[in-house]
C-alpha atoms as a PDB file:
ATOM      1  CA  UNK A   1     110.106 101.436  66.067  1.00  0.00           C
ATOM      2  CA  UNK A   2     112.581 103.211  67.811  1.00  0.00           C
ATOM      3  CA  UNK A   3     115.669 100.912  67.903  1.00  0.00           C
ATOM      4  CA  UNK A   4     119.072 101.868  69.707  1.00  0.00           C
ATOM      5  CA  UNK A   5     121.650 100.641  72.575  1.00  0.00           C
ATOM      6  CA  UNK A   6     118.844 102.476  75.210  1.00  0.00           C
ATOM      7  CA  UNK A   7     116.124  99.695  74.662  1.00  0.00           C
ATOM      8  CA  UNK A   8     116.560  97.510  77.466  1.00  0.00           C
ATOM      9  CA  UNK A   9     113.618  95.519  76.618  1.00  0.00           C
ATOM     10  CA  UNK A  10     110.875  95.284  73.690  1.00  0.00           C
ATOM     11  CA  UNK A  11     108.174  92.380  74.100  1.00  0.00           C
ATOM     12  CA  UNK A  12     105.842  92.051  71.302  1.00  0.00           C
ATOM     13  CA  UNK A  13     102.895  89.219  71.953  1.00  0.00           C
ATOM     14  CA  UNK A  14     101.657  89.969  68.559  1.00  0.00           C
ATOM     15  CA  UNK A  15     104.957  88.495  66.555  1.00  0.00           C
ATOM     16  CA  UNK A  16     104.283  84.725  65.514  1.00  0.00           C
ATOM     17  CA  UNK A  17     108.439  84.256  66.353  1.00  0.00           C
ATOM     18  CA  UNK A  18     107.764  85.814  69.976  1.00  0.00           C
ATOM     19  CA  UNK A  19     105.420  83.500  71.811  1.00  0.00           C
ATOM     20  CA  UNK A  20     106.891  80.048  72.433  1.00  0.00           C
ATOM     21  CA  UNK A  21     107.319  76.967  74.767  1.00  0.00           C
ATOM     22  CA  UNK A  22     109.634  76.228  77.101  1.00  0.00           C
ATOM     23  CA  UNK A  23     108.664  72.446  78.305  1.00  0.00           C
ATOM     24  CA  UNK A  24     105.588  73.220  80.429  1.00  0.00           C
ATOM     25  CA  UNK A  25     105.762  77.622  80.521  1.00  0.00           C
ATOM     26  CA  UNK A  26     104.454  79.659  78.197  1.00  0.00           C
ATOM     27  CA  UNK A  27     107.502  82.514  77.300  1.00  0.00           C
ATOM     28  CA  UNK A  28     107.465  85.335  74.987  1.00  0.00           C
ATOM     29  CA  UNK A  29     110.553  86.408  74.435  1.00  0.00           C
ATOM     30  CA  UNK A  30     112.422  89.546  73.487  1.00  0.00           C
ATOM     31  CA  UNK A  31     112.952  90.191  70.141  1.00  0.00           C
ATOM     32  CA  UNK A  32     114.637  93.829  69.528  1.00  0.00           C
ATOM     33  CA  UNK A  33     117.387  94.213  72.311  1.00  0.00           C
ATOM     34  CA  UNK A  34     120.403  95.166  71.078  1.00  0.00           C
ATOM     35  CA  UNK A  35     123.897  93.593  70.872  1.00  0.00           C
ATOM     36  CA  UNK A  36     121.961  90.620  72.967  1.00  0.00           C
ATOM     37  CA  UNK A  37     123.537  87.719  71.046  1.00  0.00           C
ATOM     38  CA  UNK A  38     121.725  84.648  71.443  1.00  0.00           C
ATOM     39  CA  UNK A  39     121.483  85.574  75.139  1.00  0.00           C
ATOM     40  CA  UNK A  40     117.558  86.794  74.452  1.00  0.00           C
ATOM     41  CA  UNK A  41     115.510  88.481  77.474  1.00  0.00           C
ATOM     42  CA  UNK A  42     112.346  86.405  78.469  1.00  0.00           C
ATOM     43  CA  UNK A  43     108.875  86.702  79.931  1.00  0.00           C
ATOM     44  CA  UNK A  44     107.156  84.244  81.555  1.00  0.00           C
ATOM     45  CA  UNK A  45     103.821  83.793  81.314  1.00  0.00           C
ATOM     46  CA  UNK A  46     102.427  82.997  84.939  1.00  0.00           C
ATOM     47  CA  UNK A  47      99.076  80.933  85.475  1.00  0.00           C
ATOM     48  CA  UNK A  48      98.299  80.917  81.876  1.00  0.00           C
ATOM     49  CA  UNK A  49      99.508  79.268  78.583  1.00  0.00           C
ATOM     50  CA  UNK A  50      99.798  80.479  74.901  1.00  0.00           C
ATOM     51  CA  UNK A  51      96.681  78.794  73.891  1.00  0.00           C
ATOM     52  CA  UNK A  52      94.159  80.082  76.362  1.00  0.00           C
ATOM     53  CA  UNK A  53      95.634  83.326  76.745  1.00  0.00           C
ATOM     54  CA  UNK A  54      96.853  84.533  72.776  1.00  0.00           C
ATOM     55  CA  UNK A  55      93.773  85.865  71.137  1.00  0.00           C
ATOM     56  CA  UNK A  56      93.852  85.912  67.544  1.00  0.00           C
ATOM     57  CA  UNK A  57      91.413  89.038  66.467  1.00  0.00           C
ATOM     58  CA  UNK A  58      93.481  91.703  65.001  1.00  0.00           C
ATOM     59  CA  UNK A  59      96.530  90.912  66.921  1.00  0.00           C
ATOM     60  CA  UNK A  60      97.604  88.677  69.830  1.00  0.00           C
ATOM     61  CA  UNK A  61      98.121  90.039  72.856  1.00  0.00           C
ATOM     62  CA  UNK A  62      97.704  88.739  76.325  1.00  0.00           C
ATOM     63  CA  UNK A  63      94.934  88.543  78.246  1.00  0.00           C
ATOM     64  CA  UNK A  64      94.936  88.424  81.869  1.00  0.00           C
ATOM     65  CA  UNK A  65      91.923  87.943  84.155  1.00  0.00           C
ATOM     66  CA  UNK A  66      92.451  89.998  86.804  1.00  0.00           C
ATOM     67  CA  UNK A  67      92.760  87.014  89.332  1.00  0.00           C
ATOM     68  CA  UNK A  68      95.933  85.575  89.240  1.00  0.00           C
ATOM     69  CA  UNK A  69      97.024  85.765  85.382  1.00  0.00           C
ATOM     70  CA  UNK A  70      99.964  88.035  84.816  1.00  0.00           C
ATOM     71  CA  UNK A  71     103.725  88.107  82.847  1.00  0.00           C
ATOM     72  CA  UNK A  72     106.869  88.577  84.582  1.00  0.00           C
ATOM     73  CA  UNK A  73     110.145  89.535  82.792  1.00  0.00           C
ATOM     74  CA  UNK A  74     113.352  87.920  83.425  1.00  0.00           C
ATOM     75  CA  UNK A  75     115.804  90.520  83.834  1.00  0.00           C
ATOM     76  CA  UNK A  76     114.829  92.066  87.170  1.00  0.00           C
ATOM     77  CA  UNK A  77     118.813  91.608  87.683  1.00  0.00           C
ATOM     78  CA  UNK A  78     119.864  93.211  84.470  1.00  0.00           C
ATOM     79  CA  UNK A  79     121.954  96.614  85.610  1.00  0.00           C
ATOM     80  CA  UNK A  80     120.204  98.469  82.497  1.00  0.00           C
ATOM     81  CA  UNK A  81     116.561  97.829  83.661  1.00  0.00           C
ATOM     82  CA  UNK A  82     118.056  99.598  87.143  1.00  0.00           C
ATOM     83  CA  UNK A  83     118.544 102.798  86.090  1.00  0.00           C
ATOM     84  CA  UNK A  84     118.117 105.596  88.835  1.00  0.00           C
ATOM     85  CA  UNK A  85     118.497 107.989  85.876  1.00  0.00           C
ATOM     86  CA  UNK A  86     116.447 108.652  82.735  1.00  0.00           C
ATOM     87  CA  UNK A  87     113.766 106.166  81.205  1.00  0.00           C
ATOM     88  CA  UNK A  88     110.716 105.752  79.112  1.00  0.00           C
ATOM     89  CA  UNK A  89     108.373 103.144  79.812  1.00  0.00           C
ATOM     90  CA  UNK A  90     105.319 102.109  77.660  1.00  0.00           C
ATOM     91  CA  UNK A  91     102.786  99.515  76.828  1.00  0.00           C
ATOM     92  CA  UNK A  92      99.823  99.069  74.105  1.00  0.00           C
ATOM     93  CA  UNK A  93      96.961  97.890  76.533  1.00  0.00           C
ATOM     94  CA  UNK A  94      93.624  97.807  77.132  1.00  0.00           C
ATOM     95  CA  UNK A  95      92.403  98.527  80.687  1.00  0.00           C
ATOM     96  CA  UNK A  96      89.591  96.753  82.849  1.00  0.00           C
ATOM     97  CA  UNK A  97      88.599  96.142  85.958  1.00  0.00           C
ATOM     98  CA  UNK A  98      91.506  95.640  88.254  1.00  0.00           C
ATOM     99  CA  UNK A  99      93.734  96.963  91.515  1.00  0.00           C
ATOM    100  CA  UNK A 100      95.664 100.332  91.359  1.00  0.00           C
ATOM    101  CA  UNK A 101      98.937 101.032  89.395  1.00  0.00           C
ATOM    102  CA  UNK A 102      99.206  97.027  87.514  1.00  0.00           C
ATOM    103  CA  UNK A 103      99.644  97.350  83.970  1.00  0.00           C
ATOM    104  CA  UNK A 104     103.474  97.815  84.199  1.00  0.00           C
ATOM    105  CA  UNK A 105     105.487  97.549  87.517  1.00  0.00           C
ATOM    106  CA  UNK A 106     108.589  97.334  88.635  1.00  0.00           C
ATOM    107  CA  UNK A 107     107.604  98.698  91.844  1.00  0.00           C
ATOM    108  CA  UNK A 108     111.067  99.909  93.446  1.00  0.00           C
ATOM    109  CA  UNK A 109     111.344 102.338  90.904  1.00  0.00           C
ATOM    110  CA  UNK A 110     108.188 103.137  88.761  1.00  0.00           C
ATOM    111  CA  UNK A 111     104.639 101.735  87.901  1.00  0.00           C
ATOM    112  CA  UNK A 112     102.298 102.503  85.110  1.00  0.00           C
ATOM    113  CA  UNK A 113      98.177 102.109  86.063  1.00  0.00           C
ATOM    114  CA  UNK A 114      95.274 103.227  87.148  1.00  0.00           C
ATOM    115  CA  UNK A 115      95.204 105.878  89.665  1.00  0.00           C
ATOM    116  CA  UNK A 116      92.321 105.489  92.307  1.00  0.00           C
ATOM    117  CA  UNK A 117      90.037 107.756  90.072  1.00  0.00           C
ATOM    118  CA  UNK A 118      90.550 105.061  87.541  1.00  0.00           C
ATOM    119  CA  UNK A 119      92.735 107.452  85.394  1.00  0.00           C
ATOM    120  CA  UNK A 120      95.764 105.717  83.882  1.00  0.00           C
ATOM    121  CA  UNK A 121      99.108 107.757  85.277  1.00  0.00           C
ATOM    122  CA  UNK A 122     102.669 106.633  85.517  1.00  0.00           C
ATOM    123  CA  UNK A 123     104.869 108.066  88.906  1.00  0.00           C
ATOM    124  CA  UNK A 124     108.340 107.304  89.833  1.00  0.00           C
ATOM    125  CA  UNK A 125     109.667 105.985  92.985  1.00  0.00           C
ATOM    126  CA  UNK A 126     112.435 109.103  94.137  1.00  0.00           C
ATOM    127  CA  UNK A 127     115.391 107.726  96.439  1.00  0.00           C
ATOM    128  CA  UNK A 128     114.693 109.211  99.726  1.00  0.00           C
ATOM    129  CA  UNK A 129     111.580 111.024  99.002  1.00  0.00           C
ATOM    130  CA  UNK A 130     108.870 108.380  97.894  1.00  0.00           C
ATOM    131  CA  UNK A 131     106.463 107.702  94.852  1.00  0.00           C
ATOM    132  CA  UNK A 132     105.885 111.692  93.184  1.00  0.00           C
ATOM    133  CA  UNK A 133     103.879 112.846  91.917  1.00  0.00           C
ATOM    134  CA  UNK A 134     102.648 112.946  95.596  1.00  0.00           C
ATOM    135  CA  UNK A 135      98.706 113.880  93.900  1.00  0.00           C
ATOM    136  CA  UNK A 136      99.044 111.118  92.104  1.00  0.00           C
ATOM    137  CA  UNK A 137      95.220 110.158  92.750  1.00  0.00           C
ATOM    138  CA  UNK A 138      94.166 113.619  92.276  1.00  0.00           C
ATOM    139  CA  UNK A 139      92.255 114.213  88.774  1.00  0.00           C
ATOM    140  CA  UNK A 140      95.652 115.702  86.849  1.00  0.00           C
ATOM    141  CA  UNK A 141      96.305 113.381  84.068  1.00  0.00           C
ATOM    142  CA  UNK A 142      94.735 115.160  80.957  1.00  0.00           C
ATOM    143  CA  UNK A 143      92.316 114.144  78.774  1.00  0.00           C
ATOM    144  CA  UNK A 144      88.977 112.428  81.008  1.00  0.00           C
ATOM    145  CA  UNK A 145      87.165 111.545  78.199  1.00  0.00           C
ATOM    146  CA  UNK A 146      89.857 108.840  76.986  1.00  0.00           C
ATOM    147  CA  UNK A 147      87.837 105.253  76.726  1.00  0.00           C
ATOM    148  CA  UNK A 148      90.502 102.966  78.725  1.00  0.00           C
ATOM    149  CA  UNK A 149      89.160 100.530  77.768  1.00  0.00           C
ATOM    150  CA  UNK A 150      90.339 100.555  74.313  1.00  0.00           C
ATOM    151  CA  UNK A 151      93.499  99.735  73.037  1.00  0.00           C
ATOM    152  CA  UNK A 152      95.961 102.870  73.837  1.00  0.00           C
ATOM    153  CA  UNK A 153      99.713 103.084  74.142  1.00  0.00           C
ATOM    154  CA  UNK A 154     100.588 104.796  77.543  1.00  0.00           C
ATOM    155  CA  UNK A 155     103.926 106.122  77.766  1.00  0.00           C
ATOM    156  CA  UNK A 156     105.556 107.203  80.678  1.00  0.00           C
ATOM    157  CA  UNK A 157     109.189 109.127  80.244  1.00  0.00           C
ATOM    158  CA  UNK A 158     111.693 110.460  83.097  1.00  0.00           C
ATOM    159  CA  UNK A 159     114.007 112.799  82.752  1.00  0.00           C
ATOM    160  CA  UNK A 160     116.607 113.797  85.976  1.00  0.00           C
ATOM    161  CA  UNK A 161     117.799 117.562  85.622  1.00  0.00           C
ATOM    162  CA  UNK A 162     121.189 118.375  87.136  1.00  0.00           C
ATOM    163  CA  UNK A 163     120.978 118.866  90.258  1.00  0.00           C
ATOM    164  CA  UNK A 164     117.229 120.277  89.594  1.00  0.00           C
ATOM    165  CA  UNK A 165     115.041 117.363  90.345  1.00  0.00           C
ATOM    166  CA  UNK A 166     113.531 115.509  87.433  1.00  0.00           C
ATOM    167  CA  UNK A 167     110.413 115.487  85.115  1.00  0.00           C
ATOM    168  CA  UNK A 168     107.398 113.248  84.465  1.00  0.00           C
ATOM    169  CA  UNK A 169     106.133 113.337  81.518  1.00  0.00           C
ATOM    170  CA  UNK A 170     102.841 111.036  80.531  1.00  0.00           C
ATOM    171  CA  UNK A 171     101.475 110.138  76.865  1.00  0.00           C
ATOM    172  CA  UNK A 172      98.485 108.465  75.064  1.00  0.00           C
ATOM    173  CA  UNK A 173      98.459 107.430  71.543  1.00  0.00           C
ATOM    174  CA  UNK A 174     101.971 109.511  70.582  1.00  0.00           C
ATOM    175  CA  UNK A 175      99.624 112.583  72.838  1.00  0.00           C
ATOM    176  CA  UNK A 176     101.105 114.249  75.553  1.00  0.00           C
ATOM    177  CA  UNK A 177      98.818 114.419  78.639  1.00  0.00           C
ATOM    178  CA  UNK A 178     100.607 116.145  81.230  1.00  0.00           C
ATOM    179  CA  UNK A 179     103.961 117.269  82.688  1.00  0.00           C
ATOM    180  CA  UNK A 180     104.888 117.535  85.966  1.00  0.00           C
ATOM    181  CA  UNK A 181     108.219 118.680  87.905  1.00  0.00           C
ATOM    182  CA  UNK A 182     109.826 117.016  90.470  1.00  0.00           C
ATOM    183  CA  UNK A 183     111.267 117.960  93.117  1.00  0.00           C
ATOM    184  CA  UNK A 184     115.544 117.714  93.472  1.00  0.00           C
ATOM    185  CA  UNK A 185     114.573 116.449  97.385  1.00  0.00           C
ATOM    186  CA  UNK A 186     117.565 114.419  98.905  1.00  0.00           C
ATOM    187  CA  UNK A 187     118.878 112.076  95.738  1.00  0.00           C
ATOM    188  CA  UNK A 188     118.497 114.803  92.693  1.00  0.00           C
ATOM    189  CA  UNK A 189     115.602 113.292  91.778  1.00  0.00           C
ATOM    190  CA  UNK A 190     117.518 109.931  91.214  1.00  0.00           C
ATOM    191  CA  UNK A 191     114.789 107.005  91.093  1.00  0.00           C
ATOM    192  CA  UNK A 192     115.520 104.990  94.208  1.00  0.00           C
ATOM    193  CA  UNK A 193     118.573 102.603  94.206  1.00  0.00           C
ATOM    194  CA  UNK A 194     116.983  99.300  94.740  1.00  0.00           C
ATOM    195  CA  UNK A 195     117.529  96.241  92.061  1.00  0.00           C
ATOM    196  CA  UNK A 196     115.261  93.610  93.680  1.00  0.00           C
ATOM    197  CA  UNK A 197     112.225  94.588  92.076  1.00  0.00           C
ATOM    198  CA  UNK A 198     110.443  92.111  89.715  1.00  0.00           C
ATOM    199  CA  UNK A 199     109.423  93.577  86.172  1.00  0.00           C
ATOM    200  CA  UNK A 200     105.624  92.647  85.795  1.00  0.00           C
ATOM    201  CA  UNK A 201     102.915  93.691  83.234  1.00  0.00           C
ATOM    202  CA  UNK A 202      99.039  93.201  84.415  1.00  0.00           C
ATOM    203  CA  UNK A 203     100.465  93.108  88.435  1.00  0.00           C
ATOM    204  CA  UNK A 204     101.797  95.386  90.637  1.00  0.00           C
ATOM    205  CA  UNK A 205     104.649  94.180  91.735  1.00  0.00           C
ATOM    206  CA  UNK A 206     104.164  94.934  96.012  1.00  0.00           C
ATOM    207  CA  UNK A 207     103.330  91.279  97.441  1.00  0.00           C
ATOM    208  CA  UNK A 208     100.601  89.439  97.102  1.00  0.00           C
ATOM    209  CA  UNK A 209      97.287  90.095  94.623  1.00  0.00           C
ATOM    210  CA  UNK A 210      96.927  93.615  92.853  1.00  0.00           C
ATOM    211  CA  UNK A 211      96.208  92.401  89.364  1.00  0.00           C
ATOM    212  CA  UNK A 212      95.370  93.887  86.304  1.00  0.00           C
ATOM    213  CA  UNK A 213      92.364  92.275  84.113  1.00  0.00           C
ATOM    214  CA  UNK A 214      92.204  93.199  80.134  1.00  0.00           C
ATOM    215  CA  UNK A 215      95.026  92.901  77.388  1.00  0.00           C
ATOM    216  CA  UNK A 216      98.757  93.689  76.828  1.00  0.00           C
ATOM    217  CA  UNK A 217     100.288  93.414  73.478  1.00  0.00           C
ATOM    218  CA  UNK A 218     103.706  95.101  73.222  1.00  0.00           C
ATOM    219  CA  UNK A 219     106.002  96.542  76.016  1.00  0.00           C
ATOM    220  CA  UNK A 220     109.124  98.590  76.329  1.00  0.00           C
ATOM    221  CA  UNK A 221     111.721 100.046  78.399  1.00  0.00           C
ATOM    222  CA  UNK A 222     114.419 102.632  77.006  1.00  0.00           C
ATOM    223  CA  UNK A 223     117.346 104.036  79.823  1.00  0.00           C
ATOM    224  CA  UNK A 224     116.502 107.665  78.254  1.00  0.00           C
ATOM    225  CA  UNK A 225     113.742 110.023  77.971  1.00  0.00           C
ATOM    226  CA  UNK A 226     112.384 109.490  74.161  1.00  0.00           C
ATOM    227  CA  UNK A 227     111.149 112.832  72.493  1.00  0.00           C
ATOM    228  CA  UNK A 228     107.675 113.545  71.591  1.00  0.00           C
ATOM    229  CA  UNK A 229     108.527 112.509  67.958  1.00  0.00           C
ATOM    230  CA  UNK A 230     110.196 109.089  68.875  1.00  0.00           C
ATOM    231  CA  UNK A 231     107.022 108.576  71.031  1.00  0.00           C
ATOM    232  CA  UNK A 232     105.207 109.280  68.114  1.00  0.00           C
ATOM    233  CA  UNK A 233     106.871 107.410  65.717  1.00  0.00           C
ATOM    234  CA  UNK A 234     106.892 103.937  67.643  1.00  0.00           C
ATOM    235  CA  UNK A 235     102.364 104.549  67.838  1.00  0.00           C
ATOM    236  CA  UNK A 236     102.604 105.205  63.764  1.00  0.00           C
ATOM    237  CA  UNK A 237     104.605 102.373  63.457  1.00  0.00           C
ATOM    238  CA  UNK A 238     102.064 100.104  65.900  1.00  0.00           C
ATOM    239  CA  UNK A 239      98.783 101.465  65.485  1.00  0.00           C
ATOM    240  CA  UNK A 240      97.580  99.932  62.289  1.00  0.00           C
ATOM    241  CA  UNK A 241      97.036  96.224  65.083  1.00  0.00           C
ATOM    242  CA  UNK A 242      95.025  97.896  67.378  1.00  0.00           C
ATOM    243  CA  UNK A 243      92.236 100.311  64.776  1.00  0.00           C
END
């Protein structure tokens, strides 16, 4: 795993030392941030506990039902997890039924899920200009014949050129799908400058319902774009849970 001062956050349901109680809430909590301290990042488990909701097969992960079930990080105030600049969001996860765009949000600023072709994409909120790609729901995001749901890791990366716009770049299983520019509009391609978004994995985080329902196991956040290889070496390093 790809460990350096960019990882804002790394979850991992699947660690016996990750999943514990906090009097009557279910939290897993962070266990690879950097120069943290004792001051670990948590995520709440909401409308579930550990014993209904960690499934022992060949890893724990979460399982959320699509109804009301999801987990919500703690640090939707931490300046890192802000970033209008470069970032790579990911998460191992297997995809059912469920509303658009709810496997990981923190809506302000950028949301991984299913488009409404029921193709997993990841867009980026763009101060000014709106979610891009603006085709998001168009059939564009590579392979079709990708089972979602299986266990993949989707990563999403951003990357904001000087002065150029930015770049979306989308992945599946270390694989790059597809590529697409964006636009410099009226920021730069800067995401949007808005901290009061919620960090949530199997919701979108817009208001009221949009759920996800199926399985998350591990979830990350880095303030850069990681390469192809770094991509690559965090599924190596993962995999072996999921095959």
């Amino acid at each position: 795993m790809v460990v350096d001062d960019s990882l804002v956050y790394y979850y991992d349901i699947g660690s016996d030392l990750c999943v514990y109680s906090d009097s009557s809430t279910s939290r897993i909590r962070n266990l690879a941030r950097p120069n943290d301290g004792d001051d670990a990042i948590d995520c709440q488990m909401i409308n579930s506990t550990k014993e209904d909701n960690i499934v022992i097969d060949k890893s724990r992960y979460f399982v959320a039902d699509g109804t009301d079930e999801y987990l919500r990080s703690t640090i939707a105030d931490n300046p890192n997890i802000n970033t209008r600049l470069n970032l790579t969001i990911g998460a191992w996860a297997k995809i059912l039924d469920g509303d658009p765009f709810a496997v990981v949000s923190k809506y302000s600023q950028y949301i991984i899920g299913l488009n409404s072709l029921d193709r997993p994409a990841f867009l980026v909120n763009i101060q000014g200009d709106g979610w891009r790609p603006t085709s998001y729901n168009n059939d564009i995001w590579g392979d079709n014949t990708i089972d979602i749901t299986d266990w993949h890791y989707w990563v999403g990366t951003y990357n904001v050129l000087d002065g150029s716009g930015g770049e979306i770049k989308f992945y599946c299983d270390g694989n790059l799908l597809v590529t697409h520019a964006i636009s410099a509009g009226n920021s730069n391609g800067q995401l949007r400058n808005d901290s009061s978004g919620e960090v949530k994995f199997m919701r979108r985080d817009s208001g009221t319902g949009d759920y996800q329902k199926g399985g998350i196991a591990i979830m990350h956040c880095y303030t850069r774009p990681l390469s192809w290889q770094e991509i690559r070496q965090n599924y190596i390093a993962t995999r072996g849970r999921f095959q």
